[in-house]
PDB file of N, CA and C in Angstrom:
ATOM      1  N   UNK A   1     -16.230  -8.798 -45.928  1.00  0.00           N
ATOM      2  CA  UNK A   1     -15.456  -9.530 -44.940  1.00  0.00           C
ATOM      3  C   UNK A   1     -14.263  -8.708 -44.455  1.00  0.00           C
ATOM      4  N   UNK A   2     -13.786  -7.539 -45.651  1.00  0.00           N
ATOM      5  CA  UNK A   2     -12.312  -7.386 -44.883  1.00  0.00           C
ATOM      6  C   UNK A   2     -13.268  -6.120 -43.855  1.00  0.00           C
ATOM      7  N   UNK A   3     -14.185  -5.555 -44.457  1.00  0.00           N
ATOM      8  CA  UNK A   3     -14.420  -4.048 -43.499  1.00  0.00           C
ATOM      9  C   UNK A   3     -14.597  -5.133 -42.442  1.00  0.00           C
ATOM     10  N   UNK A   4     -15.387  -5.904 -42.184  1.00  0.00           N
ATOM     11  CA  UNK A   4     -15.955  -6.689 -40.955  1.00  0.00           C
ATOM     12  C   UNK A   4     -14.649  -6.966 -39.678  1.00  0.00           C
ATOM     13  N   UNK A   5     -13.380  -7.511 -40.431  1.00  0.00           N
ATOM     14  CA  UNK A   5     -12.117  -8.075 -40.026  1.00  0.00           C
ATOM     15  C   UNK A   5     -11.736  -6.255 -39.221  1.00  0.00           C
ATOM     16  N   UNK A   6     -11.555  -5.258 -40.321  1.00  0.00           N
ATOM     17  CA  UNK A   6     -10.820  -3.853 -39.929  1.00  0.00           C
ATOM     18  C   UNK A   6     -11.304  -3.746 -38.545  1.00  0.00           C
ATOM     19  N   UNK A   7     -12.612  -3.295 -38.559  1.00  0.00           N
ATOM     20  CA  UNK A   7     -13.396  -3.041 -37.362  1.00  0.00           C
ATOM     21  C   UNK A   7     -13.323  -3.638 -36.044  1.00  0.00           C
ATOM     22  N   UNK A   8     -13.320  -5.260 -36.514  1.00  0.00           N
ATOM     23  CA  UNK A   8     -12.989  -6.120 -35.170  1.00  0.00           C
ATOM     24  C   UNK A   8     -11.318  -5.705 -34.555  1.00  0.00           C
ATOM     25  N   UNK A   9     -10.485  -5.586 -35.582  1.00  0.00           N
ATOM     26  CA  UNK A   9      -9.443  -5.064 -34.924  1.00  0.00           C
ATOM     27  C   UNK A   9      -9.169  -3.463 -34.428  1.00  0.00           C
ATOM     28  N   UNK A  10      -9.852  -2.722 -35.014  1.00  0.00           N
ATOM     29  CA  UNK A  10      -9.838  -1.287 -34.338  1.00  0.00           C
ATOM     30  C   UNK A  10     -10.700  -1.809 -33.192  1.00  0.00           C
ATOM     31  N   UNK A  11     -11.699  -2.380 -33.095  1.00  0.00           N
ATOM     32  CA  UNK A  11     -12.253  -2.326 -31.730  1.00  0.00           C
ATOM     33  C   UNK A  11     -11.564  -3.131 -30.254  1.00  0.00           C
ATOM     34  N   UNK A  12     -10.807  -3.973 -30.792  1.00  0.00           N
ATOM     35  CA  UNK A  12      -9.852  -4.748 -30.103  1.00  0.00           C
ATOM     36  C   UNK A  12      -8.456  -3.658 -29.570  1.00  0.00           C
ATOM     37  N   UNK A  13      -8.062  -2.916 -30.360  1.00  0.00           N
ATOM     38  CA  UNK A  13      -7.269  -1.811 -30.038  1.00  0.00           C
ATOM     39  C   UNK A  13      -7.801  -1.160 -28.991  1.00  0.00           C
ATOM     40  N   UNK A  14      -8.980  -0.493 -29.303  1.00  0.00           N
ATOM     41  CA  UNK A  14      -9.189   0.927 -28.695  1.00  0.00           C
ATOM     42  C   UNK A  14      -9.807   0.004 -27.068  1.00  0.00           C
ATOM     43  N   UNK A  15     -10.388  -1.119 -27.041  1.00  0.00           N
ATOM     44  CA  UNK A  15     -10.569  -1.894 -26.197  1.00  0.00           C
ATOM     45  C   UNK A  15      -9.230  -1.990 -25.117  1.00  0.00           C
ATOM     46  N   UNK A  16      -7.881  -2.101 -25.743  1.00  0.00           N
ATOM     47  CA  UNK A  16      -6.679  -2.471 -24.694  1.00  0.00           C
ATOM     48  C   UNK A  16      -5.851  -1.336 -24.493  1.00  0.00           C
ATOM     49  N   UNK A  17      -6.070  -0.348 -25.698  1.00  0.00           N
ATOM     50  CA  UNK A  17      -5.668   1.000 -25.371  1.00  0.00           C
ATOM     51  C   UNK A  17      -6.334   1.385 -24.085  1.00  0.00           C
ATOM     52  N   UNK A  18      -7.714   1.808 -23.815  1.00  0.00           N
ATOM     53  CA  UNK A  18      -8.358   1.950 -22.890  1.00  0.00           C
ATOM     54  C   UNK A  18      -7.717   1.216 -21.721  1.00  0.00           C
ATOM     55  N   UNK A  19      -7.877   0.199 -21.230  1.00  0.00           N
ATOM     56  CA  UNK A  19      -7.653  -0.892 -20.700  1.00  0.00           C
ATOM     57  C   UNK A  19      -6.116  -0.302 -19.700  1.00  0.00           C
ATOM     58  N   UNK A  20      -5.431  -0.423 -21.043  1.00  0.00           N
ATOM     59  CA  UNK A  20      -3.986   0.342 -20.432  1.00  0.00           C
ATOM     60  C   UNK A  20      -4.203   1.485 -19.529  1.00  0.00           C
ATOM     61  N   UNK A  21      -5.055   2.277 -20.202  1.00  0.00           N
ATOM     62  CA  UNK A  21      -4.703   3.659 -19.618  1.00  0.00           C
ATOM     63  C   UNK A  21      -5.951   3.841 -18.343  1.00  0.00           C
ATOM     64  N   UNK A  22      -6.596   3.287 -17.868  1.00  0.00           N
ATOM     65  CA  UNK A  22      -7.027   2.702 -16.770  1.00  0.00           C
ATOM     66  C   UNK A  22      -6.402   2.183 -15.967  1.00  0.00           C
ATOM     67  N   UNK A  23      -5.573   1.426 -16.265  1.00  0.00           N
ATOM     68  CA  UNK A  23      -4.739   0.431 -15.230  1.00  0.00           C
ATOM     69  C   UNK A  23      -3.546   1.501 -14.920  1.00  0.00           C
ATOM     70  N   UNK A  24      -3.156   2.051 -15.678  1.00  0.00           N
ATOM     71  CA  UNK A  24      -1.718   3.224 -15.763  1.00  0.00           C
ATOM     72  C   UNK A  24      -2.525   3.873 -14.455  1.00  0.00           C
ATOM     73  N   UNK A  25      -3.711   4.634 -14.623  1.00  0.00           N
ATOM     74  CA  UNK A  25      -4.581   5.593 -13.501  1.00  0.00           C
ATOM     75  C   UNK A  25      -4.807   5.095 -12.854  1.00  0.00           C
ATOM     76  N   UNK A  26      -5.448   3.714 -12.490  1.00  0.00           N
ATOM     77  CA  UNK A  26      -5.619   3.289 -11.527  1.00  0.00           C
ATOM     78  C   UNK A  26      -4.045   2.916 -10.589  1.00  0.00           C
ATOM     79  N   UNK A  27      -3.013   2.696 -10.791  1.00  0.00           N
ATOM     80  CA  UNK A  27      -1.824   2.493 -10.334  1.00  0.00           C
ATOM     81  C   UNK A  27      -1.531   3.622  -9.704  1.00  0.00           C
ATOM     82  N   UNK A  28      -1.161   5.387 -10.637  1.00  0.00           N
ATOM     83  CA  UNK A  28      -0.571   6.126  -9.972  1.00  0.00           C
ATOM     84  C   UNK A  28      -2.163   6.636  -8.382  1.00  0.00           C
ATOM     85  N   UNK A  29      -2.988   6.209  -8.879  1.00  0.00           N
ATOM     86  CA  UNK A  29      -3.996   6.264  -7.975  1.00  0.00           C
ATOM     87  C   UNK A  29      -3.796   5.866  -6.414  1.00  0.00           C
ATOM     88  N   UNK A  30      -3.960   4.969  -6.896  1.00  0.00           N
ATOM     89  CA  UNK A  30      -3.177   4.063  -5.194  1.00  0.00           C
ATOM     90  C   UNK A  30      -2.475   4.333  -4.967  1.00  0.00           C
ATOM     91  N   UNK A  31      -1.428   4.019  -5.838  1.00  0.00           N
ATOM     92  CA  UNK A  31      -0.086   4.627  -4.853  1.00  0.00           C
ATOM     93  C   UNK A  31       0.034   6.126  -4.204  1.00  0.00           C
ATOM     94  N   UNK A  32      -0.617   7.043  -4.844  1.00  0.00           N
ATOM     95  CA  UNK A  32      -1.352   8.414  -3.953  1.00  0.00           C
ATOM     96  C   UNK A  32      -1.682   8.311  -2.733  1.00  0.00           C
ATOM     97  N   UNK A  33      -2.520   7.614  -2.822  1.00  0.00           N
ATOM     98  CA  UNK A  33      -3.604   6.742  -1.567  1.00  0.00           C
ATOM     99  C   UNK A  33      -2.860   6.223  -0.813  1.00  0.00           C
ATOM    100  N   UNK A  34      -2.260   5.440  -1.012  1.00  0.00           N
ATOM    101  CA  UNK A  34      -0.989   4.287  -0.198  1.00  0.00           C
ATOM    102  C   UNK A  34      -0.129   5.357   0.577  1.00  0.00           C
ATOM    103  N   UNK A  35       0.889   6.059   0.038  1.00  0.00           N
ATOM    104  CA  UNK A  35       1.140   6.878   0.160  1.00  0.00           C
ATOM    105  C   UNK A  35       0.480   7.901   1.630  1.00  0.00           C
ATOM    106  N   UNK A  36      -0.129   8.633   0.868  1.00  0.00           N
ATOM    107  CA  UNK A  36      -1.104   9.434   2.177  1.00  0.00           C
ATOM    108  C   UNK A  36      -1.449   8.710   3.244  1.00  0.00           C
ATOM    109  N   UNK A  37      -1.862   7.302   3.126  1.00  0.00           N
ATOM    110  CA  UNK A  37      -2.818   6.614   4.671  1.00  0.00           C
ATOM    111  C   UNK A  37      -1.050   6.439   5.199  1.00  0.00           C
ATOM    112  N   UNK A  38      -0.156   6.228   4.521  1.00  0.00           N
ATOM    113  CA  UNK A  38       1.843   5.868   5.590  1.00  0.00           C
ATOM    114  C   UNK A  38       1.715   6.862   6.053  1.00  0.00           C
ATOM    115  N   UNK A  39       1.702   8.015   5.327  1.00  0.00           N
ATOM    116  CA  UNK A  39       2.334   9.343   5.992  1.00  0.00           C
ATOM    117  C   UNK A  39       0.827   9.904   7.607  1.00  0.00           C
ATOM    118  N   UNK A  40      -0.340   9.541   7.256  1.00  0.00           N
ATOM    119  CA  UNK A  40      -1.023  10.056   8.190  1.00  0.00           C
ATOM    120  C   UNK A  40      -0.867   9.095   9.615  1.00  0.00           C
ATOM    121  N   UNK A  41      -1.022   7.560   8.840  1.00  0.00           N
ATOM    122  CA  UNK A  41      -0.786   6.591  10.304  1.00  0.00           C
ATOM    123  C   UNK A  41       0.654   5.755  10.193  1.00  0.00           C
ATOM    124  N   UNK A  42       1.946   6.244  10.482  1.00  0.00           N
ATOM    125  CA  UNK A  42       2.918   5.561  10.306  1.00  0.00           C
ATOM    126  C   UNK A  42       3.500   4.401  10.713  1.00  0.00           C
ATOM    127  N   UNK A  43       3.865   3.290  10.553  1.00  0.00           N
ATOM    128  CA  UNK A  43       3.812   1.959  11.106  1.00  0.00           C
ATOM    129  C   UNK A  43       4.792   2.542  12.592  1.00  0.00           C
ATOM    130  N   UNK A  44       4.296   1.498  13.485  1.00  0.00           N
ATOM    131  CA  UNK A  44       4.226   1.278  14.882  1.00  0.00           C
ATOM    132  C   UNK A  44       6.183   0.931  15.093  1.00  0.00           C
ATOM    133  N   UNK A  45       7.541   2.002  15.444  1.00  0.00           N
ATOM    134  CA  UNK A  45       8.219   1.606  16.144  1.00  0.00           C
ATOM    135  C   UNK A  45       8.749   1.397  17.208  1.00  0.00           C
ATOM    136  N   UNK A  46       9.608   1.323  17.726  1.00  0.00           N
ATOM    137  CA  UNK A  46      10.412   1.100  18.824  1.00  0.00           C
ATOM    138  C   UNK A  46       9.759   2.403  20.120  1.00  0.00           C
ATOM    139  N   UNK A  47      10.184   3.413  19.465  1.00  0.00           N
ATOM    140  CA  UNK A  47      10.128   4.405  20.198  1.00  0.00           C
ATOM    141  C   UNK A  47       8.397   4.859  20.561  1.00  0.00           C
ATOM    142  N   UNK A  48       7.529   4.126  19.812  1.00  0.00           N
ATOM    143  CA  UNK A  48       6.306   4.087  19.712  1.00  0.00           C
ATOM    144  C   UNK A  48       5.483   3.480  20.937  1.00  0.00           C
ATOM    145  N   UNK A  49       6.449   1.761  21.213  1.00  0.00           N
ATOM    146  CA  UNK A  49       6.552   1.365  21.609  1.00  0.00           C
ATOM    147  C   UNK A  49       6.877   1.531  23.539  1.00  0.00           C
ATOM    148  N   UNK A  50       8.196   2.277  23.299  1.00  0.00           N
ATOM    149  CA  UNK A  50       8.859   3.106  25.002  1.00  0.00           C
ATOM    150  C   UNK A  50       7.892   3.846  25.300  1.00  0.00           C
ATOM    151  N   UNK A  51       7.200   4.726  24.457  1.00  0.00           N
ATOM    152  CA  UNK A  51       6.614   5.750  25.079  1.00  0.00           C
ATOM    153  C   UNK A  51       5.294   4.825  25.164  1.00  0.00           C
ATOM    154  N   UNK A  52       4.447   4.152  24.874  1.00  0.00           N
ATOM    155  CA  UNK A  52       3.331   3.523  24.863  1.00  0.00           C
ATOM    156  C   UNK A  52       3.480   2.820  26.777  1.00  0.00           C
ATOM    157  N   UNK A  53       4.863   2.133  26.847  1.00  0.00           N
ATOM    158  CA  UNK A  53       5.058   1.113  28.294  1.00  0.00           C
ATOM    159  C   UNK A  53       5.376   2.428  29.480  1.00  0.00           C
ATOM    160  N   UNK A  54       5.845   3.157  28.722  1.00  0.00           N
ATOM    161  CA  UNK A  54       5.999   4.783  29.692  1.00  0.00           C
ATOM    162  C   UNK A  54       5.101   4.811  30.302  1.00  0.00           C
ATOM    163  N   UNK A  55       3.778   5.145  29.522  1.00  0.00           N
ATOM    164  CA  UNK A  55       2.661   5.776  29.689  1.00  0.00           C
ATOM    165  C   UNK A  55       1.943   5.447  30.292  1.00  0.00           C
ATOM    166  N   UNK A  56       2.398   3.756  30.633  1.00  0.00           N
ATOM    167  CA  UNK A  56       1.651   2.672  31.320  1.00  0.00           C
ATOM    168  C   UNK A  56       2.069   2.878  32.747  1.00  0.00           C
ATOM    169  N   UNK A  57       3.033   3.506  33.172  1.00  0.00           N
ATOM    170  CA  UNK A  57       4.187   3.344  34.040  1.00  0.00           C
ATOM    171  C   UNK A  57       4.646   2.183  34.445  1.00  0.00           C
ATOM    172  N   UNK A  58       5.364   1.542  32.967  1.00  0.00           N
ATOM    173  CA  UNK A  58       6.624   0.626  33.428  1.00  0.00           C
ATOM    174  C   UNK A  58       7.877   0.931  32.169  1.00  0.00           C
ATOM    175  N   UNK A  59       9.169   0.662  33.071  1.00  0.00           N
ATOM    176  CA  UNK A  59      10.046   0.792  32.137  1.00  0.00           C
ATOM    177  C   UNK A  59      10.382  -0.652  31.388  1.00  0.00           C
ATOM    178  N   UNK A  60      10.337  -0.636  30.062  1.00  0.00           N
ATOM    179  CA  UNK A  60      10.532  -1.581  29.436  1.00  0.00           C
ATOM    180  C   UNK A  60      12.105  -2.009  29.008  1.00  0.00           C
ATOM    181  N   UNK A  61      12.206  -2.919  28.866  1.00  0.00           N
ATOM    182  CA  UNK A  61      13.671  -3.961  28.705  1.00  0.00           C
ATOM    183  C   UNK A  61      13.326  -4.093  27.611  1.00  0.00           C
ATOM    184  N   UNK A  62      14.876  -4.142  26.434  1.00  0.00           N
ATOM    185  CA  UNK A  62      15.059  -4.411  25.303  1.00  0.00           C
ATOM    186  C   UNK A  62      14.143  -5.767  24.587  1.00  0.00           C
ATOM    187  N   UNK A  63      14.259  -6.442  25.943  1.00  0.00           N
ATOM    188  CA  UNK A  63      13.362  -7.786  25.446  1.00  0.00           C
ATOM    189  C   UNK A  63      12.088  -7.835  25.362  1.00  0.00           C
ATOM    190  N   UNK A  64      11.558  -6.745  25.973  1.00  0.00           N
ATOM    191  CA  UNK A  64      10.376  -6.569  25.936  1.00  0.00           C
ATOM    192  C   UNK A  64       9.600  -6.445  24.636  1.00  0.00           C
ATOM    193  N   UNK A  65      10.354  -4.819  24.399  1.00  0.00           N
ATOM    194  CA  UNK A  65      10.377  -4.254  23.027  1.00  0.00           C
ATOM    195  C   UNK A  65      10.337  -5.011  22.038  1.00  0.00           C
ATOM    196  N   UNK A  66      11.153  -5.807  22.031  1.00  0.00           N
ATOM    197  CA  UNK A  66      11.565  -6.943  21.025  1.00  0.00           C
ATOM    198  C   UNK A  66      10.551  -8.074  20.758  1.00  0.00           C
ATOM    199  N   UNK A  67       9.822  -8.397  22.240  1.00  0.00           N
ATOM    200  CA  UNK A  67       8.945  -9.243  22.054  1.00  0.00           C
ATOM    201  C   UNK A  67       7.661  -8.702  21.135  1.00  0.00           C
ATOM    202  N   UNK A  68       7.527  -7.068  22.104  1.00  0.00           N
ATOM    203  CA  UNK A  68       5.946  -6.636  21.293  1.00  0.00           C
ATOM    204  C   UNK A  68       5.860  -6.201  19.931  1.00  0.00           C
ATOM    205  N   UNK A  69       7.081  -5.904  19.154  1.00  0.00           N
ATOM    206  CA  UNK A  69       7.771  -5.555  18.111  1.00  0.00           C
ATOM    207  C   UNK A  69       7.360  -7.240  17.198  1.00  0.00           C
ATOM    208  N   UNK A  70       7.955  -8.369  17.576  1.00  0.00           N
ATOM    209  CA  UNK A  70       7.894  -9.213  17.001  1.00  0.00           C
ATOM    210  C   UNK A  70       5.926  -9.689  16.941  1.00  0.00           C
ATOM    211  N   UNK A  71       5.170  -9.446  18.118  1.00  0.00           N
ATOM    212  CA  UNK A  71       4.026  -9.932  18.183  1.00  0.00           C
ATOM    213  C   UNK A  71       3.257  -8.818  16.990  1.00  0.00           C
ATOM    214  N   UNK A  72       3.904  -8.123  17.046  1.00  0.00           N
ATOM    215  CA  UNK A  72       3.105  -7.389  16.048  1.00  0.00           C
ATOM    216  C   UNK A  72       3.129  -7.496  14.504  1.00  0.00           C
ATOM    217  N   UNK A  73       4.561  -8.112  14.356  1.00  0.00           N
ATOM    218  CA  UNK A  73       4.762  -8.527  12.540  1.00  0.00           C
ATOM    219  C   UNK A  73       5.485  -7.464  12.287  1.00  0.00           C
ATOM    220  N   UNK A  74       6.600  -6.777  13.020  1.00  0.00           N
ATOM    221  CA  UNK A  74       7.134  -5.118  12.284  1.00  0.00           C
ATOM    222  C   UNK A  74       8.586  -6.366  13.173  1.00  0.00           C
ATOM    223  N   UNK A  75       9.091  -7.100  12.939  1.00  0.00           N
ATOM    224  CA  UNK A  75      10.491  -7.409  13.528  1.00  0.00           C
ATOM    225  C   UNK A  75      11.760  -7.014  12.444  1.00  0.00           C
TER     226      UNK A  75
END
């Protein structure tokens, strides 16, 4: 009974040891990832924005900005 008991708890260890150190890798993982996709496509500002209504040929008003800024979820 006790070898039976030892075992269940070394295997319960090496079970959450693991566990940990998966989740530890999987974390600095993403955030790698996360990381790289900001820096390649950077969220959408202001100036993103001027030059986008530029391009359109119209000059845009603060309120404008403000509006497409807010429709987008970046206010």
């Amino acid at each position: 009974m006790l070898i039976l008991a030892s075992t269940l708890w070394r295997d319960l260890f090496v079970f959450l040891g693991g566990a940990l150190v998966g989740a530890v890798i999987a974390f600095f993982v993403t955030k790698r990832l996360f990381e790289k996709q900001i820096k390649e496509n950077p969220p959408i500002n202001e100036k993103m924005i001027r030059a986008m209504y530029l391009q359109m040929g119209r000059k845009p008003t603060e309120a404008q900005i403000r509006q497409t800024m807010k429709s987008l979820g970046q206010d």
